[in-house]
C-alpha atoms as a PDB file:
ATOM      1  CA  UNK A   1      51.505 -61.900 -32.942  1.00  0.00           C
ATOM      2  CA  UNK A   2      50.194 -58.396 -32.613  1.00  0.00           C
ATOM      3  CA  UNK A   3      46.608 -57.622 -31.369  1.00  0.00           C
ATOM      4  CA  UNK A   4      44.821 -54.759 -32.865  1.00  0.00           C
ATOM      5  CA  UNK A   5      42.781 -52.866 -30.310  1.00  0.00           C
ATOM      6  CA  UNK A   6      39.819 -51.388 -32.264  1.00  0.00           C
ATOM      7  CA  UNK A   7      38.830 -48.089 -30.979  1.00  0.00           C
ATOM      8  CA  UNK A   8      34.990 -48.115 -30.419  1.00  0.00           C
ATOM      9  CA  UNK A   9      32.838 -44.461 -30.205  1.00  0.00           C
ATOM     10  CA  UNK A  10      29.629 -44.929 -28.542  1.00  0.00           C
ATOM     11  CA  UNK A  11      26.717 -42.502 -29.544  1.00  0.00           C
ATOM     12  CA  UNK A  12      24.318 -41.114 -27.401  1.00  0.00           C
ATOM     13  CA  UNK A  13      21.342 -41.874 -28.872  1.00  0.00           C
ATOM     14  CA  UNK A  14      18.155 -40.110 -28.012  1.00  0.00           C
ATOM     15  CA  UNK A  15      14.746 -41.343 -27.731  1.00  0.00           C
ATOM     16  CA  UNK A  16      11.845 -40.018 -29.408  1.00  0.00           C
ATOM     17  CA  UNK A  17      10.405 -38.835 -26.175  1.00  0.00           C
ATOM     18  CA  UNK A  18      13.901 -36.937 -25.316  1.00  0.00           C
ATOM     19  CA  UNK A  19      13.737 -35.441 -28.689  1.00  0.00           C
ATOM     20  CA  UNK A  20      10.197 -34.673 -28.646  1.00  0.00           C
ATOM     21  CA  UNK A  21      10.369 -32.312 -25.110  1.00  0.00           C
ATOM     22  CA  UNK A  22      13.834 -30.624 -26.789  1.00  0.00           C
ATOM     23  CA  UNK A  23      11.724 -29.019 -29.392  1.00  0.00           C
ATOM     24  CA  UNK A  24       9.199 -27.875 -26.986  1.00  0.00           C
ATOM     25  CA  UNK A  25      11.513 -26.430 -25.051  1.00  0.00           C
ATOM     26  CA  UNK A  26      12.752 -24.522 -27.940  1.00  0.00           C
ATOM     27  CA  UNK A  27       9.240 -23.446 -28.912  1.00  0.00           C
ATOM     28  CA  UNK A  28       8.666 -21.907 -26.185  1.00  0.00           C
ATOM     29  CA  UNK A  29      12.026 -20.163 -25.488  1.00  0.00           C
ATOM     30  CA  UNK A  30      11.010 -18.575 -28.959  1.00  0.00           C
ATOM     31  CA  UNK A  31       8.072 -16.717 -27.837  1.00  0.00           C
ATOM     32  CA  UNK A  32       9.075 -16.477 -24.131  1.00  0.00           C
ATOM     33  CA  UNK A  33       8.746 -12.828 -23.255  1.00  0.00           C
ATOM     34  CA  UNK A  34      11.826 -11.047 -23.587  1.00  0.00           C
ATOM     35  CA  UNK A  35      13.814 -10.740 -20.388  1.00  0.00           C
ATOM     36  CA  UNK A  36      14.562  -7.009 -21.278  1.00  0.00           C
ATOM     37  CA  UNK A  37      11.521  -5.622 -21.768  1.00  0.00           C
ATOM     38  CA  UNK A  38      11.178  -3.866 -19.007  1.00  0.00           C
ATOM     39  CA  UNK A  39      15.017  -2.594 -19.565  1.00  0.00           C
ATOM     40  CA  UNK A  40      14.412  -1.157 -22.532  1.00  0.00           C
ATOM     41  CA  UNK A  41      13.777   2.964 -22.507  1.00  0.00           C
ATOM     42  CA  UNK A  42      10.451   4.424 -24.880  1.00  0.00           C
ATOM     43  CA  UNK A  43      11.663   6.995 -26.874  1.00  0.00           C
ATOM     44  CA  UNK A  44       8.931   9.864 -28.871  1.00  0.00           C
ATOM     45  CA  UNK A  45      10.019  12.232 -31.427  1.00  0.00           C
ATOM     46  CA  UNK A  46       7.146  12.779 -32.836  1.00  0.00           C
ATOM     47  CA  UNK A  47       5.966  15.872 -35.714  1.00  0.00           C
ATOM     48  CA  UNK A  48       4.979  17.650 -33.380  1.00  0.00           C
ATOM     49  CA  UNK A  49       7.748  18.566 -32.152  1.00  0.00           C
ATOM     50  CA  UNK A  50       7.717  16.784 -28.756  1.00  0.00           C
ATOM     51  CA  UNK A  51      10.653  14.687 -27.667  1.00  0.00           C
ATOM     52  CA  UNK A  52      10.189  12.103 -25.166  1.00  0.00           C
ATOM     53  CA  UNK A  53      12.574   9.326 -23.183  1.00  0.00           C
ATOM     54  CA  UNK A  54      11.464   7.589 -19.864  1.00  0.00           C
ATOM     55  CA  UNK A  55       8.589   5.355 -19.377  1.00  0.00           C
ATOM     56  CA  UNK A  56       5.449   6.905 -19.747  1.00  0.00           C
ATOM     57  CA  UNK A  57       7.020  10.111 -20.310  1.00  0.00           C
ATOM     58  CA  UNK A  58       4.481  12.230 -22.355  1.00  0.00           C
ATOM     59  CA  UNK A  59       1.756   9.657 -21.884  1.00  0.00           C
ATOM     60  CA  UNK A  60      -1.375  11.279 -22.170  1.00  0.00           C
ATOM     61  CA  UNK A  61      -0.325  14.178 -24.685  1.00  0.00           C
ATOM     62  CA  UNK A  62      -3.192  14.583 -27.659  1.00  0.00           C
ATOM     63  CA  UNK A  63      -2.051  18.053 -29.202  1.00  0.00           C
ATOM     64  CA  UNK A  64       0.685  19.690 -27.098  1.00  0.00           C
ATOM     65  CA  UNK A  65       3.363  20.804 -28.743  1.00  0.00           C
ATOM     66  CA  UNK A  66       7.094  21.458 -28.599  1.00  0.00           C
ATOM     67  CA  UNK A  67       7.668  19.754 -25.561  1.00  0.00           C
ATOM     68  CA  UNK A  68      10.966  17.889 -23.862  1.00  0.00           C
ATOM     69  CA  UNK A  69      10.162  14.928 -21.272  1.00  0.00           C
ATOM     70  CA  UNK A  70      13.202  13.491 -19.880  1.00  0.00           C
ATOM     71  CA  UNK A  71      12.493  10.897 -16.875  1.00  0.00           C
ATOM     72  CA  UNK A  72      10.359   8.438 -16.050  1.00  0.00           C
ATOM     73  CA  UNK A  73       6.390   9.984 -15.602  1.00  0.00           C
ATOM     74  CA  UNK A  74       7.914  13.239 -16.698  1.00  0.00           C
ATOM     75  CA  UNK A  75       5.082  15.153 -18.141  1.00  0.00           C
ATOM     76  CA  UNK A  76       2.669  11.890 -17.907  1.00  0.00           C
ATOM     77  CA  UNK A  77      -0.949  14.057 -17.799  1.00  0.00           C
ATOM     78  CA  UNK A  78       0.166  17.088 -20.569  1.00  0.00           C
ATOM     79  CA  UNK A  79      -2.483  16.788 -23.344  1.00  0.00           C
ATOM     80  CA  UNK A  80      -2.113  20.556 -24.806  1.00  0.00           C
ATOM     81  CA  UNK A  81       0.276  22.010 -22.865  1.00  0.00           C
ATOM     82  CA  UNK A  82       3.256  23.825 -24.862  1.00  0.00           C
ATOM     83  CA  UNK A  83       6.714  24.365 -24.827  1.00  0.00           C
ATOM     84  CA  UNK A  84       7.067  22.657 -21.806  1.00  0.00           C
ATOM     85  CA  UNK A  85      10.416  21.332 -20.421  1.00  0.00           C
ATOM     86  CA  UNK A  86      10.675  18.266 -17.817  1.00  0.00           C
ATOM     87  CA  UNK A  87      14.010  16.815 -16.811  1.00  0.00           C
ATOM     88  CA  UNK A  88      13.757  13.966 -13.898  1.00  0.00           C
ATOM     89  CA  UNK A  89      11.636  11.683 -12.362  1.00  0.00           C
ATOM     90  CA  UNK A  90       8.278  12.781 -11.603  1.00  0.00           C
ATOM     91  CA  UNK A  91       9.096  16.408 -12.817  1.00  0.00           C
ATOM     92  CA  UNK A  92       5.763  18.232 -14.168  1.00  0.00           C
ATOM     93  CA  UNK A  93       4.010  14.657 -14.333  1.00  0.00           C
ATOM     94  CA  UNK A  94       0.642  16.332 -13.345  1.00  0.00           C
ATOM     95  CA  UNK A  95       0.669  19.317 -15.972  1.00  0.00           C
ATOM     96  CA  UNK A  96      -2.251  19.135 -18.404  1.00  0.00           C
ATOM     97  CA  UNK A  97      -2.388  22.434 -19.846  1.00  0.00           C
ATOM     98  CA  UNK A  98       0.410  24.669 -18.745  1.00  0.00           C
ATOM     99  CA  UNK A  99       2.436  26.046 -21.037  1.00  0.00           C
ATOM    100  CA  UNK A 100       6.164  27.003 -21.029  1.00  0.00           C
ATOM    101  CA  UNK A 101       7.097  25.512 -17.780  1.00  0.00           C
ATOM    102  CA  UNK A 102      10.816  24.040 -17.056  1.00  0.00           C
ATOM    103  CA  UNK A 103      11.072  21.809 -14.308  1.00  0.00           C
ATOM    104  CA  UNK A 104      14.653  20.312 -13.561  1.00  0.00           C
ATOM    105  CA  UNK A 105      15.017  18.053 -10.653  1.00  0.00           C
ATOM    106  CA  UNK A 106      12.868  15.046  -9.250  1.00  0.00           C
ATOM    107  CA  UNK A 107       9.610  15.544  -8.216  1.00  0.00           C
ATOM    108  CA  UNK A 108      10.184  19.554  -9.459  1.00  0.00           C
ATOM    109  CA  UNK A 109       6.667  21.280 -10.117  1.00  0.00           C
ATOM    110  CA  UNK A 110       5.214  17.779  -9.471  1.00  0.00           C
ATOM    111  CA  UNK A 111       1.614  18.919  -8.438  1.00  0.00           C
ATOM    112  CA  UNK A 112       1.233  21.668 -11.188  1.00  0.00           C
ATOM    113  CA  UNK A 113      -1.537  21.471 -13.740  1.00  0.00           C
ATOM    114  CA  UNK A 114      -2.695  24.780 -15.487  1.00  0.00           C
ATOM    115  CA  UNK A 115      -0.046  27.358 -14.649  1.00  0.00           C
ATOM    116  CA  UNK A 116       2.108  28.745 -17.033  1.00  0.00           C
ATOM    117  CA  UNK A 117       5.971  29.917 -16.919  1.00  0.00           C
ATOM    118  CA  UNK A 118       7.020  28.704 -14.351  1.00  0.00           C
ATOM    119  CA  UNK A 119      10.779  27.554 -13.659  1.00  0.00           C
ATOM    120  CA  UNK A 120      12.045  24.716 -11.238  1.00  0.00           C
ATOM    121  CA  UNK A 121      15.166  23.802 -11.072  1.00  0.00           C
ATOM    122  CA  UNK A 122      16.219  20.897  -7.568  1.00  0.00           C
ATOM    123  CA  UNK A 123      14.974  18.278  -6.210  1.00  0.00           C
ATOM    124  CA  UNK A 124      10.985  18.937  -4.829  1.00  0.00           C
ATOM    125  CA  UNK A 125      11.004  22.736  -6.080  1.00  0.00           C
ATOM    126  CA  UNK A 126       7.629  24.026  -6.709  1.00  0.00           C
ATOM    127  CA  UNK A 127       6.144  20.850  -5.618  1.00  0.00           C
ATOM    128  CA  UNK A 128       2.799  21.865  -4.376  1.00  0.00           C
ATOM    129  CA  UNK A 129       2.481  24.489  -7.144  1.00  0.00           C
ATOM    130  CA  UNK A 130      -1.272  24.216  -9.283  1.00  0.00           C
ATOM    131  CA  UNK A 131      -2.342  27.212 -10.615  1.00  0.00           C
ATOM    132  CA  UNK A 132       0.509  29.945 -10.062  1.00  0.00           C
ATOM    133  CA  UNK A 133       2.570  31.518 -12.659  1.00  0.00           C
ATOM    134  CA  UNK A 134       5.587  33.219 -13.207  1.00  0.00           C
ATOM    135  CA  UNK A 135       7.349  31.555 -10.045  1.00  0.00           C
ATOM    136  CA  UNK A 136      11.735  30.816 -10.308  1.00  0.00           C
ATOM    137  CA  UNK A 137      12.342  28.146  -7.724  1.00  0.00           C
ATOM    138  CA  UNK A 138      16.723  27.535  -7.875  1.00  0.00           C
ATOM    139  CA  UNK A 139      17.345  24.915  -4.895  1.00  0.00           C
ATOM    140  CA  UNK A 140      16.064  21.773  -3.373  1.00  0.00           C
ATOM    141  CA  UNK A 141      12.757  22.505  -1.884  1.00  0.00           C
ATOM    142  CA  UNK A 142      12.580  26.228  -2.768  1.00  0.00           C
ATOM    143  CA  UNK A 143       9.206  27.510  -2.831  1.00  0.00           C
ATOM    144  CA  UNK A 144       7.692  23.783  -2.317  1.00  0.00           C
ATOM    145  CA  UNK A 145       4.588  24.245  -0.563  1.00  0.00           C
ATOM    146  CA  UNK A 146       3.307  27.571  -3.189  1.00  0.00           C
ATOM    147  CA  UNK A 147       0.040  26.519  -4.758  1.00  0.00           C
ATOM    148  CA  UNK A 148      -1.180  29.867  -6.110  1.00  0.00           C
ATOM    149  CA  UNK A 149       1.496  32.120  -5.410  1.00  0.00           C
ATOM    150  CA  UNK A 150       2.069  34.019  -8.275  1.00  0.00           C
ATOM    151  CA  UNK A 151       5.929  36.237  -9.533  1.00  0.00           C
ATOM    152  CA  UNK A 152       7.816  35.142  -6.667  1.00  0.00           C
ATOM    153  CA  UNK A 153      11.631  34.376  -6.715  1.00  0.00           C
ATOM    154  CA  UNK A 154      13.413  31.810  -4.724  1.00  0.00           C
ATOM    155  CA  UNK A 155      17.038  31.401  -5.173  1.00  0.00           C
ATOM    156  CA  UNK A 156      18.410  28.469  -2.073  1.00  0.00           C
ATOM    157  CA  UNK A 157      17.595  25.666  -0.289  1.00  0.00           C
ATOM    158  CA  UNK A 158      14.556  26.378   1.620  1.00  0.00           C
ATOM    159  CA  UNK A 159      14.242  29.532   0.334  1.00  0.00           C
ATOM    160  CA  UNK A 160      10.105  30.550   0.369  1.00  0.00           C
ATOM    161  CA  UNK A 161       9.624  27.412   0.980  1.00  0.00           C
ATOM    162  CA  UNK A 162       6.216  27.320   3.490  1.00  0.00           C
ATOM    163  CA  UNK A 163       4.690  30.149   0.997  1.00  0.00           C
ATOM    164  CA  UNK A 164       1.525  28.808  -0.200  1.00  0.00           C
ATOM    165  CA  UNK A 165      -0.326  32.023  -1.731  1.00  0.00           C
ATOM    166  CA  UNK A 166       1.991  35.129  -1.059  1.00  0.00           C
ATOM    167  CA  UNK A 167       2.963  37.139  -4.493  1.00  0.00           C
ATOM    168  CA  UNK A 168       6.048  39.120  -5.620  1.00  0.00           C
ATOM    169  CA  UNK A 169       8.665  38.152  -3.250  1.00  0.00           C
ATOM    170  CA  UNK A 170      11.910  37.726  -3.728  1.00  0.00           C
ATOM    171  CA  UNK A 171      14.182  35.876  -1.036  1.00  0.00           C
ATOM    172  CA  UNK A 172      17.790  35.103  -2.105  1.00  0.00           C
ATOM    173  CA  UNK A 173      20.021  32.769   0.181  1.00  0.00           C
ATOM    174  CA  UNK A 174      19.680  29.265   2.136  1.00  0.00           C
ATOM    175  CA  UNK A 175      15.875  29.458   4.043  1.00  0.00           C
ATOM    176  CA  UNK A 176      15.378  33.301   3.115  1.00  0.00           C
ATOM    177  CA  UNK A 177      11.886  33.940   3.831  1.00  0.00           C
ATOM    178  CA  UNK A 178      11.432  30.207   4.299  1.00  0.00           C
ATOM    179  CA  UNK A 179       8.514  30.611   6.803  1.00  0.00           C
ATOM    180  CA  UNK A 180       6.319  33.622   4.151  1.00  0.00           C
ATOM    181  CA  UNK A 181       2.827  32.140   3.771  1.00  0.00           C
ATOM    182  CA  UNK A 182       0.502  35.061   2.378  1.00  0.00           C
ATOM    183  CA  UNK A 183       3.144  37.428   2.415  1.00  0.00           C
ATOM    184  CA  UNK A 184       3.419  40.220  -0.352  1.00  0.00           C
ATOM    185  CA  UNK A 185       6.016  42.006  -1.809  1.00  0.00           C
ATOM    186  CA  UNK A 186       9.028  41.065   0.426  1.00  0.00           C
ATOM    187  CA  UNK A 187      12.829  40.686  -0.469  1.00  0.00           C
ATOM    188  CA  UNK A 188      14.889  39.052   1.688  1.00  0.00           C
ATOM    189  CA  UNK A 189      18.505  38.752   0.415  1.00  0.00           C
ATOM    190  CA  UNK A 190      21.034  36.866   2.587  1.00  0.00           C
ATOM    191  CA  UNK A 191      21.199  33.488   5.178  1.00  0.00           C
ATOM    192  CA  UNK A 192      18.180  33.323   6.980  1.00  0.00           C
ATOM    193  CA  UNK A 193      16.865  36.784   6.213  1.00  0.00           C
ATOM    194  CA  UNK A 194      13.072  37.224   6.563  1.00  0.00           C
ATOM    195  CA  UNK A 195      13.447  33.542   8.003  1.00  0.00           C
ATOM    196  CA  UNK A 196       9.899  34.310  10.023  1.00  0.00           C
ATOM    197  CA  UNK A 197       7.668  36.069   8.004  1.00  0.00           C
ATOM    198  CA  UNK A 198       4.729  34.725   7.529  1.00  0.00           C
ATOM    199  CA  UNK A 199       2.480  37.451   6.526  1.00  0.00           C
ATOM    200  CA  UNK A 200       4.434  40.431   6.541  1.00  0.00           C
ATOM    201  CA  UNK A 201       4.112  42.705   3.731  1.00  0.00           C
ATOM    202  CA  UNK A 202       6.943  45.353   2.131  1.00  0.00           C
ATOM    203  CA  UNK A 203       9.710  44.590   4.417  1.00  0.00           C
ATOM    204  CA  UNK A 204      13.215  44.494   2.687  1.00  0.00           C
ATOM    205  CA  UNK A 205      15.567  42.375   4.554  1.00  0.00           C
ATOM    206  CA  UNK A 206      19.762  42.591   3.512  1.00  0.00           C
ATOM    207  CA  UNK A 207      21.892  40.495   5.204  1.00  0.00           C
ATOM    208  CA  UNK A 208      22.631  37.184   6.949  1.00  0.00           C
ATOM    209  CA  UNK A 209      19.797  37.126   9.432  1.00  0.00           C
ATOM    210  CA  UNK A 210      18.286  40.326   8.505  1.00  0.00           C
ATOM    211  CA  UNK A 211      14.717  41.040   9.934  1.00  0.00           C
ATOM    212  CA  UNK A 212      14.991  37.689  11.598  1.00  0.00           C
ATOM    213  CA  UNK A 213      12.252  37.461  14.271  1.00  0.00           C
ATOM    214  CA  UNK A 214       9.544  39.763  12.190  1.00  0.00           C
ATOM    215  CA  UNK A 215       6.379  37.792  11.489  1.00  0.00           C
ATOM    216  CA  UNK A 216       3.591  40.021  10.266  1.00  0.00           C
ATOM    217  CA  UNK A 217       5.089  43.225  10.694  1.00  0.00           C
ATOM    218  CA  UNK A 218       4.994  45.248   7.289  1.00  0.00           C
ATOM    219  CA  UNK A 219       7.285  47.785   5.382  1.00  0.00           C
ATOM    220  CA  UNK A 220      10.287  47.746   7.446  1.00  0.00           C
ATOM    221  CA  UNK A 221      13.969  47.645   6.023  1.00  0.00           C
ATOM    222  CA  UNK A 222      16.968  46.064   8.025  1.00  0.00           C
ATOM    223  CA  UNK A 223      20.460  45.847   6.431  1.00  0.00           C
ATOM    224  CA  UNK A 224      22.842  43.516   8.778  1.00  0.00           C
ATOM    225  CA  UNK A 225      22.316  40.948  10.936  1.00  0.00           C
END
């Protein structure tokens, strides 16, 4: 005689309580704030022109026009500033109404608000600049501490980079002229030329070192170290 073994499946069954707190649980996983919210990258391309990616890039803008914010806080304060150019964190995020500016590097042109054409480009360059125009910072740090400098040129780490309100220098190479305050019209060209000017006016400086120790002494030329 053969016994049949019956195979028995035993459900799970839930309660009405269980199924009850499933469906809340659902609910609420439904309107949950999305984990990647704060992942997620704004992006502004709007008519007029202005192109925007970071957070808060472009914040504040009302009627500026034809300007590039790339970073987070790049360009935050511009309201009518134009053609304006910010590439990195923190570059130009205090600029309200300067127009044509291109800062490239974090923190580049951070503190300037009204002046126009200037161009930063590494990390801090042009920081402290406000109101002064028609300044080329190339380099981390170059020119950082100008606030109404106006025309000057620096091309290097370091390079002008105590001048505060000197105009029309020019100081090419790593820390060239890097002490000028309210010097004038001084070129330093080379490692450490001009290194400590600080109020000097007309000297030309060519070479690694050139005019090194001269402070406030005006219109000399050295060529050499």
């Amino acid at each position: 005689m053969k016994t049949k073994t019956s195979l028995t499946t035993n459900s799970i069954k839930h309660s009405p309580l269980q199924r009850a707190l499933l469906l809340v649980l659902l609910v609420l996983a439904c309107f949950a704030p999305s984990q990647l919210t704060h992942a997620q990258c704004p992006q502004i391309c709007d008519s007029s022109s202005n192109t925007a990616l970071g957070i808060d890039a472009l914040f504040d803008n009302t009627s500026g026009f034809s300007n590039s914010a790339l970073g987070a806080n790049a360009l935050f304060a511009n309201t009518t500033g134009v053609g304006n150019t910010a590439t990195g964190a923190l570059a130009l995020p205090s600029n309200t109404t300067g127009s044509n500016n291109t800062a490239t590097g974090n923190g580049a042109l951070r503190n300037n608000t009204t002046a126009n054409s200037n161009t930063a480009i590494g990390a801090l360059a042009l920081l402290m600049n406000t109101t002064g125009s028609d300044n080329t910072a190339t380099g981390d740090v170059a020119l950082e501490f100008n606030t109404s400098g106006n025309a000057n040129t620096a091309n290097g780490a370091l390079a002008l980079n105590a001048n505060t309100t000197g105009s029309n220098n020019t100081a090419t190479g790593g820390t060239a002229l890097q002490n000028n305050t309210t010097g004038n019209d001084n070129t330093a060209t080379g490692y450490q030329a001009l290194v400590s000017n600080t109020t000097g006016v007309d000297n030309t400086a060519t070479g690694s070192g050139a005019l090194f120790i001269n402070s406030s002494g005006n219109a000399n030329t050295a060529t050499g170290p």
